[in-house]
Structures are given as C-alpha cells and as structure tokens.
PDB file of N, CA and C in Angstrom:
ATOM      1  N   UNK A   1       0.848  -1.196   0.000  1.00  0.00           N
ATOM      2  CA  UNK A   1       0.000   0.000   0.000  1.00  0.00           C
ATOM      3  C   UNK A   1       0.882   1.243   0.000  1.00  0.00           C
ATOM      4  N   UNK A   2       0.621   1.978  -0.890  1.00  0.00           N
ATOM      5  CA  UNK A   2       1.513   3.390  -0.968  1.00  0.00           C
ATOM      6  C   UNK A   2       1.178   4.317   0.452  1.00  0.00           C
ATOM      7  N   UNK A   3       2.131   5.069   1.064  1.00  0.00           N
ATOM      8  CA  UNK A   3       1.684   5.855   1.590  1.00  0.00           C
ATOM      9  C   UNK A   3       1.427   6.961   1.230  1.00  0.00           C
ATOM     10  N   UNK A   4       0.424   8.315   0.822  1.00  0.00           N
ATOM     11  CA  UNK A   4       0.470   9.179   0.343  1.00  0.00           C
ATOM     12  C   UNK A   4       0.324  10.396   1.539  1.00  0.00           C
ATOM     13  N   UNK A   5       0.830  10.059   2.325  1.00  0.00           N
ATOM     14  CA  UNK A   5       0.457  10.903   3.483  1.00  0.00           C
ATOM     15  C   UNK A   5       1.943  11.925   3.501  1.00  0.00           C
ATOM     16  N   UNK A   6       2.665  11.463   2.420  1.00  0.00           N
ATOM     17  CA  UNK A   6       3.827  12.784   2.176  1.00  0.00           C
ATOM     18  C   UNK A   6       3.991  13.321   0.760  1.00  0.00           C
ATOM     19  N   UNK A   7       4.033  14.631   1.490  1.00  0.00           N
ATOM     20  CA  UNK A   7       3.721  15.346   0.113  1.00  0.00           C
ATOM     21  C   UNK A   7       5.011  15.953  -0.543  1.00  0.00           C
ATOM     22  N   UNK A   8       5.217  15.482  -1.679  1.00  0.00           N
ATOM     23  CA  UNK A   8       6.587  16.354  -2.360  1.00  0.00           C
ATOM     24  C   UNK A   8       6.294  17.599  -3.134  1.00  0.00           C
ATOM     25  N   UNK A   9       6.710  18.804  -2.334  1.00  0.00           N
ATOM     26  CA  UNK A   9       6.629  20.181  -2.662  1.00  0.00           C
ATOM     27  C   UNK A   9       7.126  20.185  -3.600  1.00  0.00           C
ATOM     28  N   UNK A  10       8.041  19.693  -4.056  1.00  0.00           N
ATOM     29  CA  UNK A  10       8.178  19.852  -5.784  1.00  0.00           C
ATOM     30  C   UNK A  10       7.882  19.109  -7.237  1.00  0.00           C
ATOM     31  N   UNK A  11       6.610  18.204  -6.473  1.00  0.00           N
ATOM     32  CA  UNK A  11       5.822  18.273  -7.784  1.00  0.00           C
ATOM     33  C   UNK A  11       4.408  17.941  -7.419  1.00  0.00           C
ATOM     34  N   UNK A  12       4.260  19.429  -7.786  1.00  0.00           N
ATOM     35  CA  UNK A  12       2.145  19.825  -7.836  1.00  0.00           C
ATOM     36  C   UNK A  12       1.663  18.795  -8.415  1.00  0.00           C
ATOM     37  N   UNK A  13       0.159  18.432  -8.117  1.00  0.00           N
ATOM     38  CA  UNK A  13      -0.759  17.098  -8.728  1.00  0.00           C
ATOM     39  C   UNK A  13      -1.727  17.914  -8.158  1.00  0.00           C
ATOM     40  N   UNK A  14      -2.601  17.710  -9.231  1.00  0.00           N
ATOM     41  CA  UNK A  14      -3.735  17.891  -9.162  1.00  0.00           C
ATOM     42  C   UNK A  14      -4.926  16.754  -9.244  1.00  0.00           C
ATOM     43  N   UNK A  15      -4.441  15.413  -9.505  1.00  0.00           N
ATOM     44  CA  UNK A  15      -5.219  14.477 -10.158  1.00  0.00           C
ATOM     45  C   UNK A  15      -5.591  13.810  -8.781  1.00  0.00           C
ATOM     46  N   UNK A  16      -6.502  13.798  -8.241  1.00  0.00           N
ATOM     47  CA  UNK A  16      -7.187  13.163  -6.586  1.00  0.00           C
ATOM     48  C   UNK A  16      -7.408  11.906  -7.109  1.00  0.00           C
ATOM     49  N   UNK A  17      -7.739  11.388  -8.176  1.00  0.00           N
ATOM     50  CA  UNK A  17      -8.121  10.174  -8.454  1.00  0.00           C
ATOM     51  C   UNK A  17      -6.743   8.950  -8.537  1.00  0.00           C
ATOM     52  N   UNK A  18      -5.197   9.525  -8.187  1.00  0.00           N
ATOM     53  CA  UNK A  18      -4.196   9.041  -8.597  1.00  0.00           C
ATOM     54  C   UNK A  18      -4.177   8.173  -7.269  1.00  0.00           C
ATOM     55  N   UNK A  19      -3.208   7.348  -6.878  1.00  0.00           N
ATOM     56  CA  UNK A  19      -3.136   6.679  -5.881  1.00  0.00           C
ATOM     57  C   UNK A  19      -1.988   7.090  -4.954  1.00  0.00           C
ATOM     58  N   UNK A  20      -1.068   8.373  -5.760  1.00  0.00           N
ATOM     59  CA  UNK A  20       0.202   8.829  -5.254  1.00  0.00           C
ATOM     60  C   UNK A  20      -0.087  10.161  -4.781  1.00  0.00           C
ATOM     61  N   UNK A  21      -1.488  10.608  -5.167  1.00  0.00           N
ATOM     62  CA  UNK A  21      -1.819  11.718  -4.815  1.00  0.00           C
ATOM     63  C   UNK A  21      -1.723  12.188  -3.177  1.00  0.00           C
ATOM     64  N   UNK A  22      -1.143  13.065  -2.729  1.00  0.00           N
ATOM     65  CA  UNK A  22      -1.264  13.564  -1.086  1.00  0.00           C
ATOM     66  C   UNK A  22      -2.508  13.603  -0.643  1.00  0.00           C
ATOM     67  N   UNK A  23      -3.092  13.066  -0.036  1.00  0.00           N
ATOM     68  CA  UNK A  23      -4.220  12.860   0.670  1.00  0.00           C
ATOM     69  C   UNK A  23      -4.874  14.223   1.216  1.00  0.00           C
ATOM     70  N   UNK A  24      -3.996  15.220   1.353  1.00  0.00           N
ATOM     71  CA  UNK A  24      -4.525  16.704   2.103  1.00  0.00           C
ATOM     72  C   UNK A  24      -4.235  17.951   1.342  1.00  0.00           C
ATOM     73  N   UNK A  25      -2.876  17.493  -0.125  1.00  0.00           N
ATOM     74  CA  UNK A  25      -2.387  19.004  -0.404  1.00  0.00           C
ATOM     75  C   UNK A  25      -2.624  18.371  -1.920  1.00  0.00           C
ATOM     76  N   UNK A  26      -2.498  19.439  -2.788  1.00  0.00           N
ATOM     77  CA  UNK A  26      -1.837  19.174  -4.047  1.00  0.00           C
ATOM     78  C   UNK A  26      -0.420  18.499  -4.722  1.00  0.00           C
ATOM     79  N   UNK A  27      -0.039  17.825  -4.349  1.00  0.00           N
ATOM     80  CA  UNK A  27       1.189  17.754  -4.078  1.00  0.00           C
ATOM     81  C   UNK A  27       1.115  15.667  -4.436  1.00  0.00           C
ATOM     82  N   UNK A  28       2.229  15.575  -4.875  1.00  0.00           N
ATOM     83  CA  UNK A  28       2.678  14.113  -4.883  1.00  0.00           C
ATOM     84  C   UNK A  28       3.320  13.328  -3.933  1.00  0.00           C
ATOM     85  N   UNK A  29       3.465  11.932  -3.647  1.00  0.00           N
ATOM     86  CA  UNK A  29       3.865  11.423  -2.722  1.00  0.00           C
ATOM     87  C   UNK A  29       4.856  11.106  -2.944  1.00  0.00           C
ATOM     88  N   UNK A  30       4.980  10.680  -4.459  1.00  0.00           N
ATOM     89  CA  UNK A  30       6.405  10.139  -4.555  1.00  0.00           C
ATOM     90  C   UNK A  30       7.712  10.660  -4.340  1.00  0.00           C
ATOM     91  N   UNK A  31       8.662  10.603  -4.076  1.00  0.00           N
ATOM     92  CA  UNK A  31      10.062  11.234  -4.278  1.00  0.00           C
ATOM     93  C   UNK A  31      10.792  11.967  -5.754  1.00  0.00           C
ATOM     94  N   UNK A  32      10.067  11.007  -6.965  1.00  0.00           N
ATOM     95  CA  UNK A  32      10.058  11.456  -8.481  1.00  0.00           C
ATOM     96  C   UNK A  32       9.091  10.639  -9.218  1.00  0.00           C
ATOM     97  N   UNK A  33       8.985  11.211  -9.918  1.00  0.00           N
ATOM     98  CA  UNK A  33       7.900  10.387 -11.322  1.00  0.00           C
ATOM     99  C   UNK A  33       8.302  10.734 -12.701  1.00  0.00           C
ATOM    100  N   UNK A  34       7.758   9.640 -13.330  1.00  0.00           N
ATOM    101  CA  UNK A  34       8.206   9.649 -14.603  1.00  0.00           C
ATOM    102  C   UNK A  34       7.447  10.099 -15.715  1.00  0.00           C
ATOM    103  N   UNK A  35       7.789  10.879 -16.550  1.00  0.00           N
ATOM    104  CA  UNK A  35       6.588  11.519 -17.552  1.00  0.00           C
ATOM    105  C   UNK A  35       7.421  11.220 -18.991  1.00  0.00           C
ATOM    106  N   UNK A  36       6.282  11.032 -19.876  1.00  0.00           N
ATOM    107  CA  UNK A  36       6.575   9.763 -20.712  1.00  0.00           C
ATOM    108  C   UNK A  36       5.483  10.913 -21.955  1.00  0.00           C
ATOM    109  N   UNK A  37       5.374  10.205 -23.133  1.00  0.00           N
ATOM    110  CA  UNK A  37       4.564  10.503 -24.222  1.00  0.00           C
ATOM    111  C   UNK A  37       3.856   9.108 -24.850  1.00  0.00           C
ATOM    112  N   UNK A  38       2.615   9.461 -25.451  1.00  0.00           N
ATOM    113  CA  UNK A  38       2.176   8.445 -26.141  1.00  0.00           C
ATOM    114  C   UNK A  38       2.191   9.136 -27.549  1.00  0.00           C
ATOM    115  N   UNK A  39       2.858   9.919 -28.135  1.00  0.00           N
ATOM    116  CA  UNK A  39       2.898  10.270 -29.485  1.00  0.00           C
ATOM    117  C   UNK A  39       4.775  10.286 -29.882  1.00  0.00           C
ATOM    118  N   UNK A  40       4.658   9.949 -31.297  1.00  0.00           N
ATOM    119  CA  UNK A  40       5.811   9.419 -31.852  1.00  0.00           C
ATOM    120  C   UNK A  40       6.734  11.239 -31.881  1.00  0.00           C
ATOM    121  N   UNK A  41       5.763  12.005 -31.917  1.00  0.00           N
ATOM    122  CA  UNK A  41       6.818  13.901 -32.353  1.00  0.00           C
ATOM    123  C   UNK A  41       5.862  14.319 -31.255  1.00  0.00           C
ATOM    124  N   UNK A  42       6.381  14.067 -29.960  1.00  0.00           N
ATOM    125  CA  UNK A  42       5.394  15.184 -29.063  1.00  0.00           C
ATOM    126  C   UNK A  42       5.460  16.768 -29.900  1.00  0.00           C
ATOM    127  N   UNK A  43       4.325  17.348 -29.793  1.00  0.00           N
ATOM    128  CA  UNK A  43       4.398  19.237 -30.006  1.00  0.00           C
ATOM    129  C   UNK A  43       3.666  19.924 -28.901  1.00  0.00           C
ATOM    130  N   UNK A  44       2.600  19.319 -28.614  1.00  0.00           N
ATOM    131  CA  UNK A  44       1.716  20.197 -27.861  1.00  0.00           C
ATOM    132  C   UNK A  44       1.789  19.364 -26.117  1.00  0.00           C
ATOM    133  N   UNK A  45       1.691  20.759 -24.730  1.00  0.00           N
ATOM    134  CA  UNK A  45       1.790  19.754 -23.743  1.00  0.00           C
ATOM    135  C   UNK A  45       0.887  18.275 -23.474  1.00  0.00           C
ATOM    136  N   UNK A  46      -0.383  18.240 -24.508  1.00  0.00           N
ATOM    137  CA  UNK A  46      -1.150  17.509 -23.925  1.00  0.00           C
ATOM    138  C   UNK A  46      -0.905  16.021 -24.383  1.00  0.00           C
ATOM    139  N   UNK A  47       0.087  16.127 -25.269  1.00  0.00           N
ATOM    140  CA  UNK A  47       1.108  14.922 -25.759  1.00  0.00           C
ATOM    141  C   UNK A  47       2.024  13.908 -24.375  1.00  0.00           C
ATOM    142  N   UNK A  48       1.481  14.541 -23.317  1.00  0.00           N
ATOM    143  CA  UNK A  48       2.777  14.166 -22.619  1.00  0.00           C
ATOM    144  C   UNK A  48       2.393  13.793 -21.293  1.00  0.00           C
ATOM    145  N   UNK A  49       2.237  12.592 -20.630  1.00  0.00           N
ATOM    146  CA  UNK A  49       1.533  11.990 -19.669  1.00  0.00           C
ATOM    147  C   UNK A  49       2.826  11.653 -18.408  1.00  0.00           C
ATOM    148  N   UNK A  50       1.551  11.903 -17.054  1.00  0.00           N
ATOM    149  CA  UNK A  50       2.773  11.004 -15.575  1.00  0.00           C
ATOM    150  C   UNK A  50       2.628   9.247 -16.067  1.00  0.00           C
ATOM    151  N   UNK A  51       3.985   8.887 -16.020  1.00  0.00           N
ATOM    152  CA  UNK A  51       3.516   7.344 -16.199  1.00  0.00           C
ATOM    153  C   UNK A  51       3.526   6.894 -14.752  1.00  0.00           C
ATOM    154  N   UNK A  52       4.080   7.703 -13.479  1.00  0.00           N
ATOM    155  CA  UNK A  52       3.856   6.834 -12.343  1.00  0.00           C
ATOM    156  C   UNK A  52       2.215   7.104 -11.955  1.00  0.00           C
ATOM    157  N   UNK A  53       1.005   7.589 -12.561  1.00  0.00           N
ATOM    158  CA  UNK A  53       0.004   7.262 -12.336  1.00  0.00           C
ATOM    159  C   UNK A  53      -0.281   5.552 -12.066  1.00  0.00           C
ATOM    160  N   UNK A  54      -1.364   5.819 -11.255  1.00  0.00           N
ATOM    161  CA  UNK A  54      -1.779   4.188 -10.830  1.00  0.00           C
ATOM    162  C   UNK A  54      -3.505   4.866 -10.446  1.00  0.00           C
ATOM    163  N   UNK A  55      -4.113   4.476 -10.816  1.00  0.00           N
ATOM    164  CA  UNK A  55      -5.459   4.289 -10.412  1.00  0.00           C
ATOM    165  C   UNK A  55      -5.916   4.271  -8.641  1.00  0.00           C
ATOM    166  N   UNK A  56      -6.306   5.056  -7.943  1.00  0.00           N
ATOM    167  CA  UNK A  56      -6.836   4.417  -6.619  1.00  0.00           C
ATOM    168  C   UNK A  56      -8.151   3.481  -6.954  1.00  0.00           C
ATOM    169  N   UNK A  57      -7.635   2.426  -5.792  1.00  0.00           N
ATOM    170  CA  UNK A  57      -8.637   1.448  -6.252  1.00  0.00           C
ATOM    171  C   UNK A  57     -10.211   1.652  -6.297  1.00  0.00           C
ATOM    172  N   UNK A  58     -11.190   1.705  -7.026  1.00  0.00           N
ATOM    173  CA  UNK A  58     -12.154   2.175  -7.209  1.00  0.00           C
ATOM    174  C   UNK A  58     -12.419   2.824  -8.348  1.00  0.00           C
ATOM    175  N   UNK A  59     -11.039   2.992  -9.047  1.00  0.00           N
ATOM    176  CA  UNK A  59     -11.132   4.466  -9.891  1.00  0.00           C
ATOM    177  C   UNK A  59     -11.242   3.395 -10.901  1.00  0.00           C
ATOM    178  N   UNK A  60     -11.686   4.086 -12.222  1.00  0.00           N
ATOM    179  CA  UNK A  60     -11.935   3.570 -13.699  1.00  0.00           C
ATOM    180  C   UNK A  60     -11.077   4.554 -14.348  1.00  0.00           C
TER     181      UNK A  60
END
C-alpha cells in the first residue's frame, strides 16, 4: 500500500483520483515520477503523460 500521506513540494498534482496523490495538499507522494509521451513527435503539452500514475482502487 503506498503511503500518500507525504507530500513532495516539488511536484504539484492535481489528479485526486491518482493513488500517489497527497491525501490533504496538491502535491505528490512520490520522491520522483516519470513523464513519458504516447505520441511518436510530441508538439503540444497535452502529448505528454505522468507514467507513475496508478489508479486508486475504485477508480476507472
């Protein structure tokens, strides 16, 4: 079970539905994460995804 009860001030999240998400702030739990693309020529930011997302359980 992750703990998300620490929050890393240097990297904002906004996504509550994540499982790394800080339970109280905006903020991530992890120590770092990895951001990745699913397009072959990223251009635009929306090209460009967290891959340490994980679903909290419940989530679709």
């Amino acid at each position: 079970m992750t703990d998300n009860s620490y929050a890393n001030q240097s990297i904002a999240c906004t996504v509550t539905n994540c499982k790394n998400h800080n339970s109280t702030k905006n903020f991530c739990s992890l120590e770092s994460i990895k951001v990745g693309t699913h397009e072959a020529n990223p251009t635009v930011c929306q090209c460009t995804d967290c891959q340490s997302f994980e679903a909290k359980s419940g989530c679709q």
